[in-house]
Protein backbone atom coordinates (compact mmCIF):
# COMPACT_ATOMS: atom_id res chain seq x y z
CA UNK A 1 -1.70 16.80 -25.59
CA UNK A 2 -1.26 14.69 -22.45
CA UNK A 3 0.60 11.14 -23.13
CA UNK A 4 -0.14 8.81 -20.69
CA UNK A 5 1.14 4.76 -21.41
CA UNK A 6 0.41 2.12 -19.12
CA UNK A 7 1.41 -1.53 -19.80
CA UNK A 8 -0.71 -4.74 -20.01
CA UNK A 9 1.18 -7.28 -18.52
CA UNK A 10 0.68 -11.02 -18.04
CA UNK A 11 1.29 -13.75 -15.69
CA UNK A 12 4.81 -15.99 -16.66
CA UNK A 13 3.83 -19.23 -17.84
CA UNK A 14 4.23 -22.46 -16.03
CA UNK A 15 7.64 -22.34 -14.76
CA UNK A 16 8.40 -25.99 -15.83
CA UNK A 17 8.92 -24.82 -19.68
CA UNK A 18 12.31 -23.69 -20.35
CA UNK A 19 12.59 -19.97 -19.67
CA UNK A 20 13.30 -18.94 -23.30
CA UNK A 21 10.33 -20.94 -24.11
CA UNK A 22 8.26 -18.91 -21.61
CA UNK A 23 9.78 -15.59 -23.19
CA UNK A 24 8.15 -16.52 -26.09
CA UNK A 25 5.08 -17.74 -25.19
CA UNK A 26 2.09 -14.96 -26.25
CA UNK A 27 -0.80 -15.12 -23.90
CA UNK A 28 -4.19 -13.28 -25.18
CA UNK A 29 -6.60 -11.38 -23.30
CA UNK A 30 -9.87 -12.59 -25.62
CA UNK A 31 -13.84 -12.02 -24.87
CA UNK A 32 -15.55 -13.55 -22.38
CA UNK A 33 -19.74 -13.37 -22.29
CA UNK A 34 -21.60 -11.32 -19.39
CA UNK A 35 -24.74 -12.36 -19.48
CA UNK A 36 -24.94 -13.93 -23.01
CA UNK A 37 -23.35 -10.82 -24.81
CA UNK A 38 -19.46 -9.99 -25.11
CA UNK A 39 -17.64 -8.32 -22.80
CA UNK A 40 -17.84 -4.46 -23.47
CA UNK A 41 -15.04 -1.73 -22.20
CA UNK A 42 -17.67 1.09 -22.49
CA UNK A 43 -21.50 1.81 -21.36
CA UNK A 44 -23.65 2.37 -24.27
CA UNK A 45 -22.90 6.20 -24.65
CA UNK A 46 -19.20 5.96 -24.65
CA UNK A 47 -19.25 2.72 -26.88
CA UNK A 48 -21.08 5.14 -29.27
CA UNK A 49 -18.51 7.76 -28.94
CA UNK A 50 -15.20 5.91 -29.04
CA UNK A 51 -16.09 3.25 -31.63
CA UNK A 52 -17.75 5.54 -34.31
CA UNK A 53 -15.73 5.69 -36.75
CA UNK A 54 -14.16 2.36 -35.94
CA UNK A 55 -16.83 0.04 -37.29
CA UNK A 56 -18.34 0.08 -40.43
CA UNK A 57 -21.52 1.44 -39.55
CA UNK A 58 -23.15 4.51 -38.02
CA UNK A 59 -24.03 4.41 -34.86
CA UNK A 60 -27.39 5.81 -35.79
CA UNK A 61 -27.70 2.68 -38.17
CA UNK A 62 -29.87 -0.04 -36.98
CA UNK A 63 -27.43 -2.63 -36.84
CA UNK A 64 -24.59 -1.05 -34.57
CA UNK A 65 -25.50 -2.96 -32.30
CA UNK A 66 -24.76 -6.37 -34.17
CA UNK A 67 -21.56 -5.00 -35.36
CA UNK A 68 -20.47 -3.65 -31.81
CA UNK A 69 -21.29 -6.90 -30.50
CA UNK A 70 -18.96 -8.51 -33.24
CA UNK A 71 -16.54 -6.07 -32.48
CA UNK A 72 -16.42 -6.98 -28.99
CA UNK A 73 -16.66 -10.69 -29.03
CA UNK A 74 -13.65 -10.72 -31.79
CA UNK A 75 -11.72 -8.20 -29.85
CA UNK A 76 -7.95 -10.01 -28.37
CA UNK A 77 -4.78 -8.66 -26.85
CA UNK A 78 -1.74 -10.85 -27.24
CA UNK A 79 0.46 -9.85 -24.66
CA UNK A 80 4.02 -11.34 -24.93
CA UNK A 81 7.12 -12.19 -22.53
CA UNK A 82 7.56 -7.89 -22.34
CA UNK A 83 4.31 -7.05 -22.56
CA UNK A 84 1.89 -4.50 -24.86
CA UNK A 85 2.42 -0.54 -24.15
CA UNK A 86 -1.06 0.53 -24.51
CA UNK A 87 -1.31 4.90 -25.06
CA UNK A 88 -4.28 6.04 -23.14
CA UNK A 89 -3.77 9.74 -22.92
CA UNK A 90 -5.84 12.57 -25.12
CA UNK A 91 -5.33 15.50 -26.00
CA UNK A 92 -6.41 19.09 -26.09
CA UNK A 93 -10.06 18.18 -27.06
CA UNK A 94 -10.51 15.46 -25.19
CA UNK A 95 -10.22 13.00 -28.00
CA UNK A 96 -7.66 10.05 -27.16
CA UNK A 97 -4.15 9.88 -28.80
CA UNK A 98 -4.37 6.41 -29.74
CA UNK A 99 -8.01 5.16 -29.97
CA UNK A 100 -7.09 1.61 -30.72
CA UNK A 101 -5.35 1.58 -27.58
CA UNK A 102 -7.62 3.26 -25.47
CA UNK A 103 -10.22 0.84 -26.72
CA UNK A 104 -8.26 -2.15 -25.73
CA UNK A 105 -7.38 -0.18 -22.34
CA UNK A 106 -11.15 0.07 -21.28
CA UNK A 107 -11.94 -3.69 -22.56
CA UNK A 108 -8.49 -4.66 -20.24
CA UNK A 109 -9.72 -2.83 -17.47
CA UNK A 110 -13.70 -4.57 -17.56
CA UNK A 111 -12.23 -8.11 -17.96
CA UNK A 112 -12.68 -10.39 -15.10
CA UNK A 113 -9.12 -11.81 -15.92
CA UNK A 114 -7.02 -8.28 -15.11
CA UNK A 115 -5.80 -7.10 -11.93
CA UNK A 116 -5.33 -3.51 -11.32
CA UNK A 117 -1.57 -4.46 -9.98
CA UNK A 118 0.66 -7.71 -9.63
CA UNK A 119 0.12 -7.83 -6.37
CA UNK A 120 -3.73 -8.19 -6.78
CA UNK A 121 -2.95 -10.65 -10.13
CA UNK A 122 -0.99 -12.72 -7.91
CA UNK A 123 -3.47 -13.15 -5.03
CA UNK A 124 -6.07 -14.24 -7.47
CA UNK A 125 -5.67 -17.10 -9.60
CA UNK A 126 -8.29 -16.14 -11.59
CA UNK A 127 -6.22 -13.03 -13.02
CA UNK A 128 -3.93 -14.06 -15.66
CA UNK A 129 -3.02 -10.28 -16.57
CA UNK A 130 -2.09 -7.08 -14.70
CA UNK A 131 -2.31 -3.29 -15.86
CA UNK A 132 0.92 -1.66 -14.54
CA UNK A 133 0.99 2.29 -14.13
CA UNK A 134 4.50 3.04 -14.56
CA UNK A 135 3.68 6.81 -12.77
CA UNK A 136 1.96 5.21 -10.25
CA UNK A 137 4.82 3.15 -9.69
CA UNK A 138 7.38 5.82 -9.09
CA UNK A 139 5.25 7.75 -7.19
CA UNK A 140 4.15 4.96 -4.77
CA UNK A 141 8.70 4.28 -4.78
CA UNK A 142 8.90 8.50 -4.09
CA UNK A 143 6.22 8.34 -0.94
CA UNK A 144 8.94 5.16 0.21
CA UNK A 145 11.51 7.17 -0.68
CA UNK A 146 10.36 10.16 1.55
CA UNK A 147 9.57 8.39 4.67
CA UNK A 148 13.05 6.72 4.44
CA UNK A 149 14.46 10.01 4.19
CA UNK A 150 12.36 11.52 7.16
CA UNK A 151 13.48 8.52 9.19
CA UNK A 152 17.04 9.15 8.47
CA UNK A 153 16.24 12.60 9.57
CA UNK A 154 14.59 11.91 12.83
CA UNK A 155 17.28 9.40 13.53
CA UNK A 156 19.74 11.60 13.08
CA UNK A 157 17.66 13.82 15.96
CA UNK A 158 17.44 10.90 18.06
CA UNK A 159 21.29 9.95 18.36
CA UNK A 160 22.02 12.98 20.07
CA UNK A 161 19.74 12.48 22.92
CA UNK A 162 20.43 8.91 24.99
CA UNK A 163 17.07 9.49 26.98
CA UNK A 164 15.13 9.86 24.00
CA UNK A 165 16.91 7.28 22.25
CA UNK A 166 15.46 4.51 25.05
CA UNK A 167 12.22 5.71 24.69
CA UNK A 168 12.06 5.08 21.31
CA UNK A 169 13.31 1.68 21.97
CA UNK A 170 10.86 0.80 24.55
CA UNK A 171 7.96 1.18 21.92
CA UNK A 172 9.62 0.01 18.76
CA UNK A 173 10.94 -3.92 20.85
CA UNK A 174 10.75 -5.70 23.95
CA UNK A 175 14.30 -4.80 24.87
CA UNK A 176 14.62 -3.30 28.09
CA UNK A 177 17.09 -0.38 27.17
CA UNK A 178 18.61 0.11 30.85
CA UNK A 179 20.72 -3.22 30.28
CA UNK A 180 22.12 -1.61 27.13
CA UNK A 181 24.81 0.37 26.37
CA UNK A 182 24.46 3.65 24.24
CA UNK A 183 26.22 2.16 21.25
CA UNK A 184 24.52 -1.05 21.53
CA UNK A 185 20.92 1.49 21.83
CA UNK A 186 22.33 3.23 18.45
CA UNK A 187 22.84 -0.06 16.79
CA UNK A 188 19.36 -1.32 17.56
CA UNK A 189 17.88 1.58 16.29
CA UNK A 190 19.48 2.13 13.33
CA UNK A 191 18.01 -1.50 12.77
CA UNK A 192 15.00 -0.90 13.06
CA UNK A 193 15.05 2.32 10.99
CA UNK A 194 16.25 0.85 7.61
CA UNK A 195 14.08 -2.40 7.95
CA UNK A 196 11.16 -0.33 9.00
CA UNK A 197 11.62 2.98 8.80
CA UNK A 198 7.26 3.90 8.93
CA UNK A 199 7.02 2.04 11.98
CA UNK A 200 10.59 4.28 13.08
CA UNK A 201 9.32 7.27 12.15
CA UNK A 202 6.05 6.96 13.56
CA UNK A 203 6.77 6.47 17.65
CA UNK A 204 10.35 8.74 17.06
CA UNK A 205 7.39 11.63 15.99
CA UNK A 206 4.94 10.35 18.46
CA UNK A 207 4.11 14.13 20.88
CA UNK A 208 3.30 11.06 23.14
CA UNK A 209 6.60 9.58 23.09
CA UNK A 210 8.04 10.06 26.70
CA UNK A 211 4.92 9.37 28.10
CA UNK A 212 3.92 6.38 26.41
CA UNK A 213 8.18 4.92 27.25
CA UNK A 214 7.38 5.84 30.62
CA UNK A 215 4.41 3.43 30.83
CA UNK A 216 6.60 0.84 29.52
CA UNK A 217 8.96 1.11 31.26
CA UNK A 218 6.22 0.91 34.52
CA UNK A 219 5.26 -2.42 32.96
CA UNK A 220 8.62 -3.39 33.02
CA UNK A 221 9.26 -3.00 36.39
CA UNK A 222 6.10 -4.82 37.54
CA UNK A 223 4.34 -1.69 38.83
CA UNK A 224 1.62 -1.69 35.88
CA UNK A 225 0.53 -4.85 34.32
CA UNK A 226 -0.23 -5.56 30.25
CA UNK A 227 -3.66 -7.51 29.08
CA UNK A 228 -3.35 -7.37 26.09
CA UNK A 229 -3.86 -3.65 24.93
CA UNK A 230 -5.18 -3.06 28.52
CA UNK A 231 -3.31 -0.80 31.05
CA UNK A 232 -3.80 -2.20 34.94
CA UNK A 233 -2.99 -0.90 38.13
CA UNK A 234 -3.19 -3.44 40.63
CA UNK A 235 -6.87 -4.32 39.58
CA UNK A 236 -8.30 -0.61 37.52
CA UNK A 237 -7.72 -0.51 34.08
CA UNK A 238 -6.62 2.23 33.52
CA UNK A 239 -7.38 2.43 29.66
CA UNK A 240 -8.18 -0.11 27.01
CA UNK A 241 -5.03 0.96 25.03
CA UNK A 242 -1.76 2.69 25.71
CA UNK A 243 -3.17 6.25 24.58
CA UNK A 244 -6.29 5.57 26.60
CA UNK A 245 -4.27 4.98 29.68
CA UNK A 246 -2.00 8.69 28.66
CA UNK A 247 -5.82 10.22 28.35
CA UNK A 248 -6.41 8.86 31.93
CA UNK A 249 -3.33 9.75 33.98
CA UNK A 250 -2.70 13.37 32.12
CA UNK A 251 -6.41 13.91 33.24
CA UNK A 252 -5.88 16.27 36.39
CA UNK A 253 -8.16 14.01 38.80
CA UNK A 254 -5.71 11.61 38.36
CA UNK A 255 -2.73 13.30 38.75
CA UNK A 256 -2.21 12.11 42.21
CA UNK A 257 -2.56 8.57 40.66
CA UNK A 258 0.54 9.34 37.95
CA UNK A 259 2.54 11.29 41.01
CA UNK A 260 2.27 7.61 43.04
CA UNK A 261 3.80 5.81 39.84
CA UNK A 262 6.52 7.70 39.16
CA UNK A 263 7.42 7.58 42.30
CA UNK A 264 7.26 3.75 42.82
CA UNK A 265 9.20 3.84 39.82
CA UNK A 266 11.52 6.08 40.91
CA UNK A 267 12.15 3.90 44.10
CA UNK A 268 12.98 0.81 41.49
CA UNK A 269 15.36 2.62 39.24
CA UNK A 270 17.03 4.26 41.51
């Protein structure tokens, strides 16, 4: 047997009611029509399969389909101020746990009025409910929790190495990291790591890294030029992005090209 419970949630009431008003207020998820019939949470075969047993007829009789289409057309789901846990798991054989629920799951999931999340529920004001996944939930906080961790890793790394340190800086502000001091480098970082420790971990992972802070730090000193995403050299692009412009100057035609750079720059930092 494999439980698996999911909630039906709904969207709080207008917020000019008193709040213990709105904790009592029930909302229900009711039929709607699709094409002059009710709303259905299963094709034909399934509706067959789940809801025999269910109705009062056999779904060999002739009239199933007038008492499905009761069925469905009287079918609501109150949902209160917490909510309705709805079991949707089966077990060994297939069969679900609850059936009831299940039902009501499949009919949630069809109707035009429930997001998949409250983030979709909330962009739409058509969607008055949301289905919330409680496992996906704490596995989508886990993968957050991971790449926080990883950052903290990497960082970690970083703070041992000043050089590095700047490079990562370069590509994760504006901040030109040769008016800094190492501490005030640290701080910035460390910054940037716990508000966004993706975009941290991302360019402190980058096999690119000194290359790409290298080319910022060229446009920094004036000897290559930004437009937009574009990398120019007095007037050649020399790629349409940052890793275009890496492709160009690592190719070994060019290398007398990246030679002349780093030596201009080499002139200005010195």
């Amino acid at each position: 047997m494999a439980s698996k419970k999911i909630f039906l949630r709904r969207k709080d009431v207008d917020s000019f009611l008193p709040q213990e008003l709105r904790a009592e207020a029930v909302m229900k998820l009711s039929s709607v029509f699709v094409n002059r019939q009710p709303l259905k949470g299963f094709d034909y075969e399934d509706e067959k399969k789940y809801l025999n047993g269910i109705l009062d007829v056999d779904p060999a009789n002739h009239e199933w389909p007038k008492f499905a289409k009761t069925f469905w057309a009287d079918l609501t789901i109150p949902v209160g101020f917490e909510g309705v846990e709805l079991e949707i798991g089966k077990d060994e054989s297939g069969n679900p746990i609850q059936i009831m629920d299940f039902i009501k799951y499949n009919f949630a999931l069809r109707h035009p009025h429930t997001a998949l999340s409250k983030e979709e529920m909330d962009k739409d004001y058509k969607k008055r409910f949301y289905i919330q996944d409680t496992s996906k939930d704490d596995l989508k906080k886990n993968i957050q929790v991971q790449v926080k961790k990883d950052a903290d890793k990497e960082f970690i790394k970083l703070s041992s190495d000043a050089k590095a340190m700047k490079w990562v800086l370069r590509l994760v502000s504006d901040i030109n990291p040769d008016t800094m001091s190492r501490e005030q480098i640290e701080n910035m970082l460390y910054d940037v790591k716990e508000k966004q420790p993706k975009k941290f971990l991302k360019i402190a992972t980058d096999k690119q890294l000194s290359m790409k802070a290298e080319i910022e730090e060229m446009v920094s000193a004036g000897i290559l030029r930004k437009i937009g995403n574009q990398i120019v050299f007095i007037d050649e692009i020399l790629g349409d992005t940052l890793d275009n412009a890496i492709l160009h100057l690592k190719d070994k035609k060019n290398s007398s090209k990246l030679t002349i750079l780093r030596a201009k720059l080499k002139e200005l930092v010195a």
